[in-house]
Structures are given as structure tokens and as C-alpha cells.
Protein backbone atom coordinates (compact mmCIF):
# COMPACT_ATOMS: atom_id res chain seq x y z
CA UNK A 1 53.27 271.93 38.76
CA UNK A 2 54.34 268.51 40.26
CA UNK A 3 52.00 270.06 43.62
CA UNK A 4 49.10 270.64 41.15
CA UNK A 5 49.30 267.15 39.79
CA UNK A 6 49.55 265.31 43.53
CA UNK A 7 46.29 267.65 44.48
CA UNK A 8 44.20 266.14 41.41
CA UNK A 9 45.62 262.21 42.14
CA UNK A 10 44.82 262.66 45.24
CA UNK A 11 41.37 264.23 44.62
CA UNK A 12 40.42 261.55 42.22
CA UNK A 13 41.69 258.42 44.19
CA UNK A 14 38.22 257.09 44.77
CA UNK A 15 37.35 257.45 41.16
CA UNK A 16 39.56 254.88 39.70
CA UNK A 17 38.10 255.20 36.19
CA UNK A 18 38.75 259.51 36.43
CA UNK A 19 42.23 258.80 37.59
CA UNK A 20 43.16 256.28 34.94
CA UNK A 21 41.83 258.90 32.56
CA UNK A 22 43.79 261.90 33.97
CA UNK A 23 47.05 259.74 34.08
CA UNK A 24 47.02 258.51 30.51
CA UNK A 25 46.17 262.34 28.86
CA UNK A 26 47.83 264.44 30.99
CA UNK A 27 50.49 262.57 32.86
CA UNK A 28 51.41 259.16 31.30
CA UNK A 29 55.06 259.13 30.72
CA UNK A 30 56.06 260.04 34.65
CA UNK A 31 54.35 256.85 36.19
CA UNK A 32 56.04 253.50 36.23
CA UNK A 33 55.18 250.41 34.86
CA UNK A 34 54.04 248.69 37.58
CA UNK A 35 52.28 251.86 38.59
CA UNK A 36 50.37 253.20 35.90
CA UNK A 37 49.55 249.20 35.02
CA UNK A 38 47.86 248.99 38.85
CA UNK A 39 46.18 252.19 37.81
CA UNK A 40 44.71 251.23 34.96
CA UNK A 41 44.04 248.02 36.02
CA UNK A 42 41.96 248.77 38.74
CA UNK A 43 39.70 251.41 36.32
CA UNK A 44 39.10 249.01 33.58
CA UNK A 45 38.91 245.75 35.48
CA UNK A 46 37.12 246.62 39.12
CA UNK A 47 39.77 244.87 41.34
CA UNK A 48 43.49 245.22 42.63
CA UNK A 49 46.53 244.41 39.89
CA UNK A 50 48.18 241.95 42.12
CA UNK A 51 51.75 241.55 40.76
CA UNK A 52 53.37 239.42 43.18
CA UNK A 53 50.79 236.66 43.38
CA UNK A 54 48.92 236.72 40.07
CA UNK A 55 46.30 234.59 39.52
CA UNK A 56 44.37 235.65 36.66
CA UNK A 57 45.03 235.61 33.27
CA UNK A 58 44.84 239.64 32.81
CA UNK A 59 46.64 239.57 36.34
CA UNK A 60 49.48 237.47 34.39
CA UNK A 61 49.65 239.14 30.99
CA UNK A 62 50.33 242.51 33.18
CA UNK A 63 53.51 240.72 35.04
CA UNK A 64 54.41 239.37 31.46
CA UNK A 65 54.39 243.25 30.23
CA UNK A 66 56.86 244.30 33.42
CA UNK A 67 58.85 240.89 33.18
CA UNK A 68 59.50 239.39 29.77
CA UNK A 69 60.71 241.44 27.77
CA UNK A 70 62.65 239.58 24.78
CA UNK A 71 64.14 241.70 21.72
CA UNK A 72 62.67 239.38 19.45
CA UNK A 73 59.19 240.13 20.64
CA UNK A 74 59.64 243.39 19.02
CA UNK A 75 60.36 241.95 15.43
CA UNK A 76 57.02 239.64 16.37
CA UNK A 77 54.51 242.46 16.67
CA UNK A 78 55.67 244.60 14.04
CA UNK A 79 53.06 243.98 11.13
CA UNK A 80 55.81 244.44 8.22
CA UNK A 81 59.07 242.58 10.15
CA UNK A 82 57.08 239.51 11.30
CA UNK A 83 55.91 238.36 8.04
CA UNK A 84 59.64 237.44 7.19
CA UNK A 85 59.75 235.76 10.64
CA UNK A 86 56.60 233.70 10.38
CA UNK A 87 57.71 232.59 6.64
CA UNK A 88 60.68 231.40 8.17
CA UNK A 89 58.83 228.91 10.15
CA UNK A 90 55.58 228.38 8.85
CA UNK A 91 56.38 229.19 4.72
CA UNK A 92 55.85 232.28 2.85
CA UNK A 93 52.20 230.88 0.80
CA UNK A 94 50.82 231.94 4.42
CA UNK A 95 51.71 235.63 4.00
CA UNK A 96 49.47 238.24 2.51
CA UNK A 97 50.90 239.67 0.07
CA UNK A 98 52.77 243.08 0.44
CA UNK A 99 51.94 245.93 -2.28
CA UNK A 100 53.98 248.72 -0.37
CA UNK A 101 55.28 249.99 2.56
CA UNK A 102 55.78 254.02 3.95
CA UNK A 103 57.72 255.84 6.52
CA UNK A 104 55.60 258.66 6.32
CA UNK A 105 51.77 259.53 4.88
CA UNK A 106 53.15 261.70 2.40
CA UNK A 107 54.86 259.35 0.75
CA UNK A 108 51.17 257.82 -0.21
CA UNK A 109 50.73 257.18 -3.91
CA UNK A 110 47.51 256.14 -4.65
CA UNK A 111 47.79 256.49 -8.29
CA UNK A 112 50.40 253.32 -8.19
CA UNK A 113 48.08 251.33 -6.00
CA UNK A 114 45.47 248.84 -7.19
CA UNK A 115 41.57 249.17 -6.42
CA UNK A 116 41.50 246.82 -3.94
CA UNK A 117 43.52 246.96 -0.58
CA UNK A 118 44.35 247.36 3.14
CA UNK A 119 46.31 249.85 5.18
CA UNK A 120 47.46 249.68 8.59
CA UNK A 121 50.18 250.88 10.61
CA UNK A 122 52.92 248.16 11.56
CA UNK A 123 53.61 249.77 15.56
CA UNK A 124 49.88 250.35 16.56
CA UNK A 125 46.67 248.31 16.97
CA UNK A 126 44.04 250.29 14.74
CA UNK A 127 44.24 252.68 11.92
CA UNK A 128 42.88 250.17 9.72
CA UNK A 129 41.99 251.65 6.06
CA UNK A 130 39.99 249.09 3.76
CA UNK A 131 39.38 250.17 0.41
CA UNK A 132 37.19 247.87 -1.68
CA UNK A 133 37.10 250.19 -4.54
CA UNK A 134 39.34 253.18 -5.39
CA UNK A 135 37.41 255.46 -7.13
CA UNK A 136 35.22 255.72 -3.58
CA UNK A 137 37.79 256.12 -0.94
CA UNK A 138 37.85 259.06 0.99
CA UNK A 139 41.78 259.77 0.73
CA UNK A 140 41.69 262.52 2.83
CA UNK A 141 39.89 260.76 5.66
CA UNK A 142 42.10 257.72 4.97
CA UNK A 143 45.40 259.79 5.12
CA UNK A 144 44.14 261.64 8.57
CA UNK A 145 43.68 257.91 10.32
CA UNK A 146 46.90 256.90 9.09
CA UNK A 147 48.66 260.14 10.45
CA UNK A 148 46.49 260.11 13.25
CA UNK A 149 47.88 256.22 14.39
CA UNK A 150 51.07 256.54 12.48
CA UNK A 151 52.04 259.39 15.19
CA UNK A 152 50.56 257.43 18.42
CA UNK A 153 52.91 255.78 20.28
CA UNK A 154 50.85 252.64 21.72
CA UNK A 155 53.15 251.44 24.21
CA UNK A 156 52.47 254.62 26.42
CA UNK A 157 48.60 253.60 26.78
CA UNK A 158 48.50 250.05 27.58
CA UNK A 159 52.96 249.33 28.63
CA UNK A 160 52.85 246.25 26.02
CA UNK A 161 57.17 246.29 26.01
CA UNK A 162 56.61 244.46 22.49
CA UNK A 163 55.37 247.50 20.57
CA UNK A 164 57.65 250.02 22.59
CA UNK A 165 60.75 250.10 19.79
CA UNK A 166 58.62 249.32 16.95
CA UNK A 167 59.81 251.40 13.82
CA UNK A 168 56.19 253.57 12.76
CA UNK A 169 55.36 252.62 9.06
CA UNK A 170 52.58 252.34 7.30
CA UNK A 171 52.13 249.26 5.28
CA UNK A 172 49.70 248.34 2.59
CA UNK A 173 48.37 244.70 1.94
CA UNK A 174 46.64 243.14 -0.70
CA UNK A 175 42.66 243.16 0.29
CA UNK A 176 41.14 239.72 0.86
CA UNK A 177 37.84 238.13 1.65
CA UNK A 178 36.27 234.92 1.52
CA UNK A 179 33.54 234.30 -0.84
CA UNK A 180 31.30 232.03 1.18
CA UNK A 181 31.14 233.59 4.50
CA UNK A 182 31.42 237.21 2.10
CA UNK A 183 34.09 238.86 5.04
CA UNK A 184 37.44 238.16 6.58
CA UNK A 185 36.92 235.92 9.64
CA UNK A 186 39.66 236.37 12.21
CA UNK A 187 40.71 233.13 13.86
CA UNK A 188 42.55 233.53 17.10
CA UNK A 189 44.56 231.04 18.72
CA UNK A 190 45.41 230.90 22.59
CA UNK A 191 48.35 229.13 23.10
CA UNK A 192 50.25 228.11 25.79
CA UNK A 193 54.02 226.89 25.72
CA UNK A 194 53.07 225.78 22.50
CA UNK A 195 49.74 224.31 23.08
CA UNK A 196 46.36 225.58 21.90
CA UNK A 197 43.56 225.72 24.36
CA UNK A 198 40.96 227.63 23.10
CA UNK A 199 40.63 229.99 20.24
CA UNK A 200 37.62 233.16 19.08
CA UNK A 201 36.24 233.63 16.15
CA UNK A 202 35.85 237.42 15.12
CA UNK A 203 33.17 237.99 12.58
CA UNK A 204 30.87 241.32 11.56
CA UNK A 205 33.96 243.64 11.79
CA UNK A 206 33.12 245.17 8.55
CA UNK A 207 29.38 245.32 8.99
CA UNK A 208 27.68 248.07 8.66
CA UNK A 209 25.49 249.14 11.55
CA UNK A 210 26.49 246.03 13.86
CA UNK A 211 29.03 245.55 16.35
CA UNK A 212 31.89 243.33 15.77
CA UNK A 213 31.23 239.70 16.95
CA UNK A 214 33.33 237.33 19.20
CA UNK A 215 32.68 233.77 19.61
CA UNK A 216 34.95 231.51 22.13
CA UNK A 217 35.65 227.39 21.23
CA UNK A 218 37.70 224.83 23.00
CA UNK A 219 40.91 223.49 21.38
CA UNK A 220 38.10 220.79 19.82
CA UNK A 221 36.04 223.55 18.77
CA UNK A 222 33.20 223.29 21.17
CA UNK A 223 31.70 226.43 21.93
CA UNK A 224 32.15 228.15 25.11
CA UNK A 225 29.86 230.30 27.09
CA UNK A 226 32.18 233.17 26.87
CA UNK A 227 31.64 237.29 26.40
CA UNK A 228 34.92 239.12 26.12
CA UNK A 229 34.80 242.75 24.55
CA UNK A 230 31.81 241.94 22.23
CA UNK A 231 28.83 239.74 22.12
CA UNK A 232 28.57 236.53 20.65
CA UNK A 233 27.16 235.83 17.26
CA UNK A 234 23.36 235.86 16.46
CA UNK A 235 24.32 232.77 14.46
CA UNK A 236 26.38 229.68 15.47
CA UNK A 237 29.76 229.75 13.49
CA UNK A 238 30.81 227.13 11.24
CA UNK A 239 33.94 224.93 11.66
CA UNK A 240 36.81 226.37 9.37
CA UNK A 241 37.77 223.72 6.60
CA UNK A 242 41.54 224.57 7.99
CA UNK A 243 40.78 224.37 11.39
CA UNK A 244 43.63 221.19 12.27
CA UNK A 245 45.98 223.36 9.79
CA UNK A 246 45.67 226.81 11.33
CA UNK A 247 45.92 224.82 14.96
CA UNK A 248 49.03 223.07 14.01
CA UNK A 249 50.51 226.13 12.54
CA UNK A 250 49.71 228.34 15.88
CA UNK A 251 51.03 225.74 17.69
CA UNK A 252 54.45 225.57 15.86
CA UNK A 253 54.86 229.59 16.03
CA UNK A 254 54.13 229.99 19.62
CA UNK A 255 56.60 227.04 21.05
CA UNK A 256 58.40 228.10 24.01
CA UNK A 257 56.95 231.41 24.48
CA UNK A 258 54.63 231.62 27.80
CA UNK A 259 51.44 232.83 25.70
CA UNK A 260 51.11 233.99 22.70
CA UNK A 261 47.79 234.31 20.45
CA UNK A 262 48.44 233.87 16.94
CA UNK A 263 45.93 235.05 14.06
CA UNK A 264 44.95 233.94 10.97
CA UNK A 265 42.47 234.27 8.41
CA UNK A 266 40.88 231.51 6.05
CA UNK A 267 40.14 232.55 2.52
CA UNK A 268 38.98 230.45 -0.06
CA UNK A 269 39.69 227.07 1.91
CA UNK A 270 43.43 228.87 2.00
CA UNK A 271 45.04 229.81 5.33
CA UNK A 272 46.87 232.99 5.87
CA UNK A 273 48.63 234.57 8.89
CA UNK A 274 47.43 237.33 10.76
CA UNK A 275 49.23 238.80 13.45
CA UNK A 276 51.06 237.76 17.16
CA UNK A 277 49.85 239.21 19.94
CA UNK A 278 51.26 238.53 23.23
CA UNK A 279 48.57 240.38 25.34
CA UNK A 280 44.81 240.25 24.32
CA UNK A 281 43.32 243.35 24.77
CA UNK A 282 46.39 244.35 26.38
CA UNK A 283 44.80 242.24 29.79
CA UNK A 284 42.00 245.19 30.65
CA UNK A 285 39.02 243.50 29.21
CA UNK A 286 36.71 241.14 31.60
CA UNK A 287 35.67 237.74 31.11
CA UNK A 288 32.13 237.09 31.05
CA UNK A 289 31.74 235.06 33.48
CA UNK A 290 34.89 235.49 35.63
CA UNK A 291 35.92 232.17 36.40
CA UNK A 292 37.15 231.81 32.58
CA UNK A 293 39.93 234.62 33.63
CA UNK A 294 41.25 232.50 36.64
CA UNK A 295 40.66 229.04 34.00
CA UNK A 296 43.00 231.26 31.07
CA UNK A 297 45.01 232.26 34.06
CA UNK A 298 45.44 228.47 35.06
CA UNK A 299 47.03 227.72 31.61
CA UNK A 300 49.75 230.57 31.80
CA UNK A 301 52.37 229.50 33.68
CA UNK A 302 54.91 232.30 34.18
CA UNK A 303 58.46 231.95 33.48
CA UNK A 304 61.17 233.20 35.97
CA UNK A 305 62.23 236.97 36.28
């Protein structure tokens, strides 16, 4: 067996983005850290992970992955646990409401949930159910995504340590969206040591037909020429009324941590928290151009080992 699997590496060596896909479906819990991150690295971003001198900012958010690795991290990216830890800091009327929370999919009683609302899973990144009306969801589509995501274990795929002790729930929120912009614009903070630089907008998720939207500012909101995962808006984005508040209130939950991009929404004028995330796009997505990865890269400084 282990001869089998050295023949197909070694056949597939000059195919990085074959060997990155043979490693994470058929062999992704033998390789190291470090190892399966150069791997993947190398298939999803067209150069060499260099770990000792990183220079990047995806180069850096891989060393962060290998190299800090604080228990309260884990409490940060779990989408249930870190609402009590954001209230703490920031106050609880930035919370989304909770309706309900399950260990399992069959625990799911829809009967006892309102008409409007969201489920996710609170160890994964995806599995998002959104149910605008109740009497039109497809429950048994809706219960194979959860079970689906509620079963993945998402540190294997991408090594974020944060996510790798996460207890698997599912939790359900109360739905929201904002009545003049008629969706739920994502605002995402970059900050660094405590200090926003730049932030993305996220609109169109929820569009039918269209592709989700990212749009790049400075820390003044000034646009940026910027492409990241998805293309920019066919429309210039307005200037959220909350824009100082949400800044100030990234900037107070990501004090002495490296980097950290924090997430909120604005709804009705009202700010509410999203989510941590101490890796965007887990580090395997290009900048558009490329000098904005060394300029992000420039603003991480890395802490010791």
C-alpha cells in the first residue's frame, strides 16, 4: 500500500494541482503540516510555500497555521462559543440572536422554529441554510447540507489549528437583512495588532444567477484595485452609516493578536458581529495584482515561535 501511494506522488510531482488533489481525498491525514501546506500551496497558488523566510501574506498566514496555535483561538472560530466571547468585549446588542442550537441533524425541529432563519454549522466554513419562508424550504435538501458539513472535519483540508478541536453543532440564527441595500452585506475587517488596514465588502451572495461580489477599501474607505476570489461589483458600494463603529469595534476585538479579520454585518443602520477568522481563504487564494499579497504581507508581522 504505502509502495502504491509513493508510485502515484511520485508520478504526479509535476502536476502540482493532481497531487494536491490526490493528497487531500485519498491520503490527507499521513502528511504533515508543513508538508501537505507546501503541497497545497504550490497547486493553488503557482509558487513555493516558503516557511522559513515568508514574505507574503498567504506565505505568513501558512507559518501562523504551523506556529500559533493559542487555545483560545478555538473558542474564537466556533460560531456558537464566540458570541459569548465577543459580548464580553464588544456588548451583547451586537450578537444575532440565537433561536437554537443541535448536536446532531436529527435533533431538527422545524415545527418549533419560526419562518424566517439561518443555519450553519459552528466547526466548518459553509453549510449555510437560509430560509426566508418555511412553508418553501426544502427540509430534506436542507438536512443533507447540514449532515453533509456537520460530518466534515475542515481542519484536514486547509490545517487552520483554530477549527481543529471545534465541537460539530449545528446552530440556528435569527434571519436578517437590510431593507435598503435588500441583502446582508458582509463587512470584513483586516487587522493587524489591533489596527485596521483595509477591509472588503461582500455583496450578491444571495443572488440568484450572479456570482458573489468582493470589493477591497483602505482603512479610509478608498477603493482599491483589488480581485481576490471574486470580481468586483458592477456598481460602486456605498459607505456603511457604521463604518467608524464597526472599525473601532474590529479594532478592539483583534488587539494583540498578529491578524485577525473580523466580520460584521450592518442592518438597519444597526451593527452586528459576524465571525473571526484568522486565515482568509485559509491563505490559497491570489491577489489580483500580486504586489497587494507582499503589501498585506508587509502589515503581518509574525510573532516568535
Amino acid at each position: 500500500m504505502k509502495n502504491n501511494i509513493c508510485k502515484k506522488i511520485i508520478s504526479l510531482i509535476t502536476h502540482p494541482w493532481k497531487l494536491f488533489q490526490f493528497v487531500v481525498y485519498h491520503t490527507p491525514y499521513i502528511w504533515s503540516d508543513s508538508i501537505f501546506l507546501k503541497i497545497r500551496f504550490r497547486a493553488c497558488m503557482g509558487y513555493p510555500l516558503n516557511l522559513k523566510n515568508p514574505k507574503t501574506f498567504n506565505e505568513k498566514l501558512q507559518w501562523l497555521k504551523i506556529h500559533d496555535r493559542k487555545p483560545l483561538y478555538t473558542t474564537m472560530v466556533d460560531k456558537y462559543e464566540a458570541k459569548k466571547y465577543v459580548a464580553d468585549i464588544i456588548g451583547e446588542e451586537y450578537i444575532i440572536p440565537t433561536i437554537a442550537v443541535y448536536n446532531r441533524v436529527e435533533d431538527i425541529d422545524f415545527d418549533t422554529l419560526p419562518n424566517q432563519f439561518v443555519m450553519k454549522c459552528t466547526h466548518d466554513s459553509g453549510g449555510l441554510v437560509i430560509c426566508k419562508d418555511k412553508s418553501e424550504l426544502d427540509k430534506g435538501a436542507a438536512l443533507k447540507t447540514l449532515n453533509h458539513f456537520l460530518h466534515r472535519r475542515y481542519f484536514w483540508q486547509s490545517r487552520e489549528w483554530p477549527y481543529k478541536n471545534v465541537k460539530p453543532r449545528i446552530i440556528v440564527e435569527k434571519y436578517m437583512e437590510d431593507e435598503k441595500t435588500k441583502e446582508l452585506r458582509d463587512y470584513k475587517f483586516f487587522c493587524f495588532d489591533g489596527v485596521v488596514k483595509a477591509l472588503f465588502i461582500a455583496s450578491e451572495r444571495q443572488v440568484k444567477n450572479e456570482e458573489t461580489k468582493f470589493d477591497f477599501f483602505d482603512a479610509e474607505f478608498r477603493h482599491l484595485d483589488i480581485k481576490n476570489g471574486h470580481p468586483n461589483a458592477s456598481v460602486s458600494i456605498a459607505k456603511p452609516e457604521t463604518f467608524k463603529q464597526m472599525k473601532m469595534l474590529a479594532e478592539k476585538l483583534s488587539q494583540n493578536i498578529p491578524h485577525l479579520r473580523v466580520d460584521f454585518y450592518e442592518v438597519n443602520g444597526k451593527v452586528y458581529f459576524g465571525e473571526l477568522t484568522f486565515t482568509h481563504w485559509s491563505g490559497f487564494v491570489p491577489f489580483e495584482p500580486k504586489e497587494w499579497d507582499y503589501k498585506f504581507g508587509e502589515w503581518l508581522k509574525l510573532p516568535s515561535k
